[in-house]
C-alpha atoms as a PDB file:
ATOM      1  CA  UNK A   1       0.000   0.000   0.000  1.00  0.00           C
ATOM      2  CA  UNK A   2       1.077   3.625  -0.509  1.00  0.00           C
ATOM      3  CA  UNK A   3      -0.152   6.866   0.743  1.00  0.00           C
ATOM      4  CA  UNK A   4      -1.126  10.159  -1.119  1.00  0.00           C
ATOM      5  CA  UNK A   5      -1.581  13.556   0.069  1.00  0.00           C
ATOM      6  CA  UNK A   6      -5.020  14.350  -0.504  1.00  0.00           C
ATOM      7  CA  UNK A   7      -5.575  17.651   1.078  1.00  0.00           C
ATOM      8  CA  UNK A   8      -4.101  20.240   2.894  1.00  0.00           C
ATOM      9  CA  UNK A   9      -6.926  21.433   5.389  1.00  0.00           C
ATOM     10  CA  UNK A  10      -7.282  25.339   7.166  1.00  0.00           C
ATOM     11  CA  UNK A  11      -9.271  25.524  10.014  1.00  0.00           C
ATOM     12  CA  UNK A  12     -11.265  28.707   9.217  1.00  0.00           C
ATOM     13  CA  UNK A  13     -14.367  31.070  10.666  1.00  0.00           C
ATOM     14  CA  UNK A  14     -15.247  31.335   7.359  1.00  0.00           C
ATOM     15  CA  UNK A  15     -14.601  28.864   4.542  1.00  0.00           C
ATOM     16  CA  UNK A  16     -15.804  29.901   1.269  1.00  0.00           C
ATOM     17  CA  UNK A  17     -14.057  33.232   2.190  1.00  0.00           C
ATOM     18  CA  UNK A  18     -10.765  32.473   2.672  1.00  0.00           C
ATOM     19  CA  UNK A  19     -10.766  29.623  -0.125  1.00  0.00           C
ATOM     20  CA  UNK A  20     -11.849  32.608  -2.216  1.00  0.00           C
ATOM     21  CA  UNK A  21      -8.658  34.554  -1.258  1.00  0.00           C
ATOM     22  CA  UNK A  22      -6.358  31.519  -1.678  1.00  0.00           C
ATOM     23  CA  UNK A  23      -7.957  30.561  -5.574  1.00  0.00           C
ATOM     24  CA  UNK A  24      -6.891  34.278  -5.758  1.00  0.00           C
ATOM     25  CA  UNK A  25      -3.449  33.530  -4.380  1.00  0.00           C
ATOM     26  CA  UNK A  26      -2.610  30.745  -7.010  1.00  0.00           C
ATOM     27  CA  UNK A  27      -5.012  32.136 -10.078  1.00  0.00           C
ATOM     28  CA  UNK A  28      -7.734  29.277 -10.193  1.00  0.00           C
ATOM     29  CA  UNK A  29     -11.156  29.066  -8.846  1.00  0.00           C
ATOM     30  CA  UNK A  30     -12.872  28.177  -5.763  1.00  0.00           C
ATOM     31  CA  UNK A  31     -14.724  24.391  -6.078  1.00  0.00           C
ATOM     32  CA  UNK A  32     -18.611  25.020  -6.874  1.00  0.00           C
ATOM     33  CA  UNK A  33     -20.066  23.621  -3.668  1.00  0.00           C
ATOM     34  CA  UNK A  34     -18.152  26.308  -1.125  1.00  0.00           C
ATOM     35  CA  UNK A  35     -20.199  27.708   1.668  1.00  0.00           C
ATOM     36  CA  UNK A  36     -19.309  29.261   4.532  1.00  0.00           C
ATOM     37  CA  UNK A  37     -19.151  26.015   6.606  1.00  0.00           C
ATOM     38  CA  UNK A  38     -16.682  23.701   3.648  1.00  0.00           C
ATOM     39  CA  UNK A  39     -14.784  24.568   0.945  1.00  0.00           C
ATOM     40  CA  UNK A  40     -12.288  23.549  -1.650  1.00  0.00           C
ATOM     41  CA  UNK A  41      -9.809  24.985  -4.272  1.00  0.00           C
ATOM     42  CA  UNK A  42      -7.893  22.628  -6.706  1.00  0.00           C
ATOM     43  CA  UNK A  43      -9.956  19.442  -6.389  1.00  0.00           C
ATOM     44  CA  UNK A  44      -9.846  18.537  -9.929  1.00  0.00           C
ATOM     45  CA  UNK A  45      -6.358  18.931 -10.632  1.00  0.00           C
ATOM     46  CA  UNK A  46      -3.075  16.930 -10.199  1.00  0.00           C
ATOM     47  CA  UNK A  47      -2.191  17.343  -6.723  1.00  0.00           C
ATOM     48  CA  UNK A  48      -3.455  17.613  -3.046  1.00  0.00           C
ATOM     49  CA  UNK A  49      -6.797  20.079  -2.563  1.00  0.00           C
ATOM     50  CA  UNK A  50      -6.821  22.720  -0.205  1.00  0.00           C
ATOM     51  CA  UNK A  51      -9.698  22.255   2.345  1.00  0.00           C
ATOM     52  CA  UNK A  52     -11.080  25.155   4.122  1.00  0.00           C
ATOM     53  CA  UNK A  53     -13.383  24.114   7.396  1.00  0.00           C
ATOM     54  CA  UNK A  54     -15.358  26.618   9.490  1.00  0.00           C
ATOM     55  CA  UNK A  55     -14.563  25.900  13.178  1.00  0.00           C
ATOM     56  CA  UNK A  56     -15.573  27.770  15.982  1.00  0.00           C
ATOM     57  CA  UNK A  57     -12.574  28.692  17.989  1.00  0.00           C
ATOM     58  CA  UNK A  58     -10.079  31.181  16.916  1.00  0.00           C
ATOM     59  CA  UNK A  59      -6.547  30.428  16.104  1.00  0.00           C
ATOM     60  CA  UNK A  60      -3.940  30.971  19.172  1.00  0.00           C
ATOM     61  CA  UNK A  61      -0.399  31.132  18.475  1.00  0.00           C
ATOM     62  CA  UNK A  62       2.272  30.587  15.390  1.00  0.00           C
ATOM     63  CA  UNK A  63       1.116  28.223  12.634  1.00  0.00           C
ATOM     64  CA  UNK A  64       2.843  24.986  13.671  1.00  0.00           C
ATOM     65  CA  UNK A  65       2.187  24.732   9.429  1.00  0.00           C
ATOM     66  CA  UNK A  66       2.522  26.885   6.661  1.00  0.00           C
ATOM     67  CA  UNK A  67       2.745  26.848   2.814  1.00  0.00           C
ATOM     68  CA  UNK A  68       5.445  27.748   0.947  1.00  0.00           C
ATOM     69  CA  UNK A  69       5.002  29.298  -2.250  1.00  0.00           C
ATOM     70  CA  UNK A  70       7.715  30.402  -4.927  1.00  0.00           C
ATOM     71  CA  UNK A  71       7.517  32.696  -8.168  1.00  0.00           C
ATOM     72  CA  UNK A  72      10.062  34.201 -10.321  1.00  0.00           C
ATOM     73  CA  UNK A  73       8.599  37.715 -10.526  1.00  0.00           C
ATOM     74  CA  UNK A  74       8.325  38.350  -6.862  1.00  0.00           C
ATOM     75  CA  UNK A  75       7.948  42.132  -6.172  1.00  0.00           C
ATOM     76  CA  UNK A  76       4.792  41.754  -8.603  1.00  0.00           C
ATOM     77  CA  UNK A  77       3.914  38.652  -6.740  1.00  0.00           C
ATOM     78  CA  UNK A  78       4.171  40.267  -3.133  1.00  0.00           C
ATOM     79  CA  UNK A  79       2.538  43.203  -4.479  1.00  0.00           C
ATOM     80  CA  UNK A  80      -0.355  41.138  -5.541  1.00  0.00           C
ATOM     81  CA  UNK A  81      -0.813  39.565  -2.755  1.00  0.00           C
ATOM     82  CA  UNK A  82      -1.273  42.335  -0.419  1.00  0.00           C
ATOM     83  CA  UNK A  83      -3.960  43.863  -2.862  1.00  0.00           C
ATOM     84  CA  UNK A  84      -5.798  40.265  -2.202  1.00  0.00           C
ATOM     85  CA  UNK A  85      -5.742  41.048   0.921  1.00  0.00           C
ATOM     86  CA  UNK A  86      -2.571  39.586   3.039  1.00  0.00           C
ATOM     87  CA  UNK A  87      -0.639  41.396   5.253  1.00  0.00           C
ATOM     88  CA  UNK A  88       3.315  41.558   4.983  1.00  0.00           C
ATOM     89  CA  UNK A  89       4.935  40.246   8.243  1.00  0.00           C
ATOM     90  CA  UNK A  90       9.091  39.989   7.849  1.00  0.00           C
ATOM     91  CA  UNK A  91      11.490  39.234   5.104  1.00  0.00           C
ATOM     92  CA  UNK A  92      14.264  37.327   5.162  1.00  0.00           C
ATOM     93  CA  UNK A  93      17.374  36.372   3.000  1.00  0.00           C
ATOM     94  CA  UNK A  94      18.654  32.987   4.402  1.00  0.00           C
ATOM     95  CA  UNK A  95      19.606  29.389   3.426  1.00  0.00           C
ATOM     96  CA  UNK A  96      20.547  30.594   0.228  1.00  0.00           C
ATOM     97  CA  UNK A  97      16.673  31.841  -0.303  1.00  0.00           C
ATOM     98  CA  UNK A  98      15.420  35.708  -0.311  1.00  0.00           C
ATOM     99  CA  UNK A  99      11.615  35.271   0.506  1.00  0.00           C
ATOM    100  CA  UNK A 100       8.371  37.262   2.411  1.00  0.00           C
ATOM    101  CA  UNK A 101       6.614  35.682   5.343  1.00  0.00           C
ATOM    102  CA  UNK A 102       2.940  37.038   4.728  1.00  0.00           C
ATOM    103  CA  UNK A 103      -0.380  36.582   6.388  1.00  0.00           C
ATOM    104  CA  UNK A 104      -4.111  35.608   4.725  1.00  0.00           C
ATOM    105  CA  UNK A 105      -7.167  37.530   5.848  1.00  0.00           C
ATOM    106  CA  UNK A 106      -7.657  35.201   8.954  1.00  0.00           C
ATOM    107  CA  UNK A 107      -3.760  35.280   9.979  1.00  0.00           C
ATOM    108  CA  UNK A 108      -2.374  32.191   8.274  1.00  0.00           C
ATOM    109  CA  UNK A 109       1.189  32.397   8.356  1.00  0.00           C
ATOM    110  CA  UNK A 110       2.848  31.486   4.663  1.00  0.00           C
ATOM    111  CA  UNK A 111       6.031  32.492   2.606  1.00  0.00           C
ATOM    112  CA  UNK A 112       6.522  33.505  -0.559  1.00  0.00           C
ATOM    113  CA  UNK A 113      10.644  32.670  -2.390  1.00  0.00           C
ATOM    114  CA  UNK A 114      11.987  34.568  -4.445  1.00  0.00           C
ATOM    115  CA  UNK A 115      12.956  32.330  -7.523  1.00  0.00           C
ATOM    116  CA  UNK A 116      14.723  34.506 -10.017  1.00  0.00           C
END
């Protein structure tokens, strides 16, 4: 037997929202059934689905998870992304990597590289 990853799942207060920002993120669409309660982006293509659940307690602390995302036109990228809606947080050049550590409309940490 193998395993697959099959999702990648954000606990959320509101799901169709933030999978709305994160189709934005990475230029597709939000999955036809999202509601405020479940949601999904990417479920018909190759590779795992992010999962957006309402739950109703908030986030405490750090993300002990995050995505890491990568583009080759970054400043555009970053620049993007805070129009979407996320909120710059730090910026580091380390590891042989320049990249952004941002955060979605509900405070999800993520990073974006800077592949150039």
């Amino acid at each position: 037997m193998s395993i697959t990853l099959e999702n990648i799942t954000v606990d959320c207060t509101n799901a169709k929202d933030l999978a709305t920002f994160w189709a934005a993120v990475l230029s597709t669409e939000v999955d036809a059934e999202a509601n405020e309660f479940f949601a999904t982006v990417n479920r018909a293509a190759d590779g795992p689905t992010l999962m957006f659940l309402q739950v109703p307690e908030p986030r405490n602390g750090k993300n002990r998870l995050h995505l890491d995302l990568a583009t080759a036109d970054w400043s555009t990228e970053v620049d993007r992304l805070v129009a979407l809606g996320a909120k710059r947080l730090d910026e580091h050049t380390e590891y042989g990597t320049h990249w952004i550590t941002l955060a979605d409309p509900e405070d999800n940490v993520f990073d974006l590289a800077d592949h150039a």
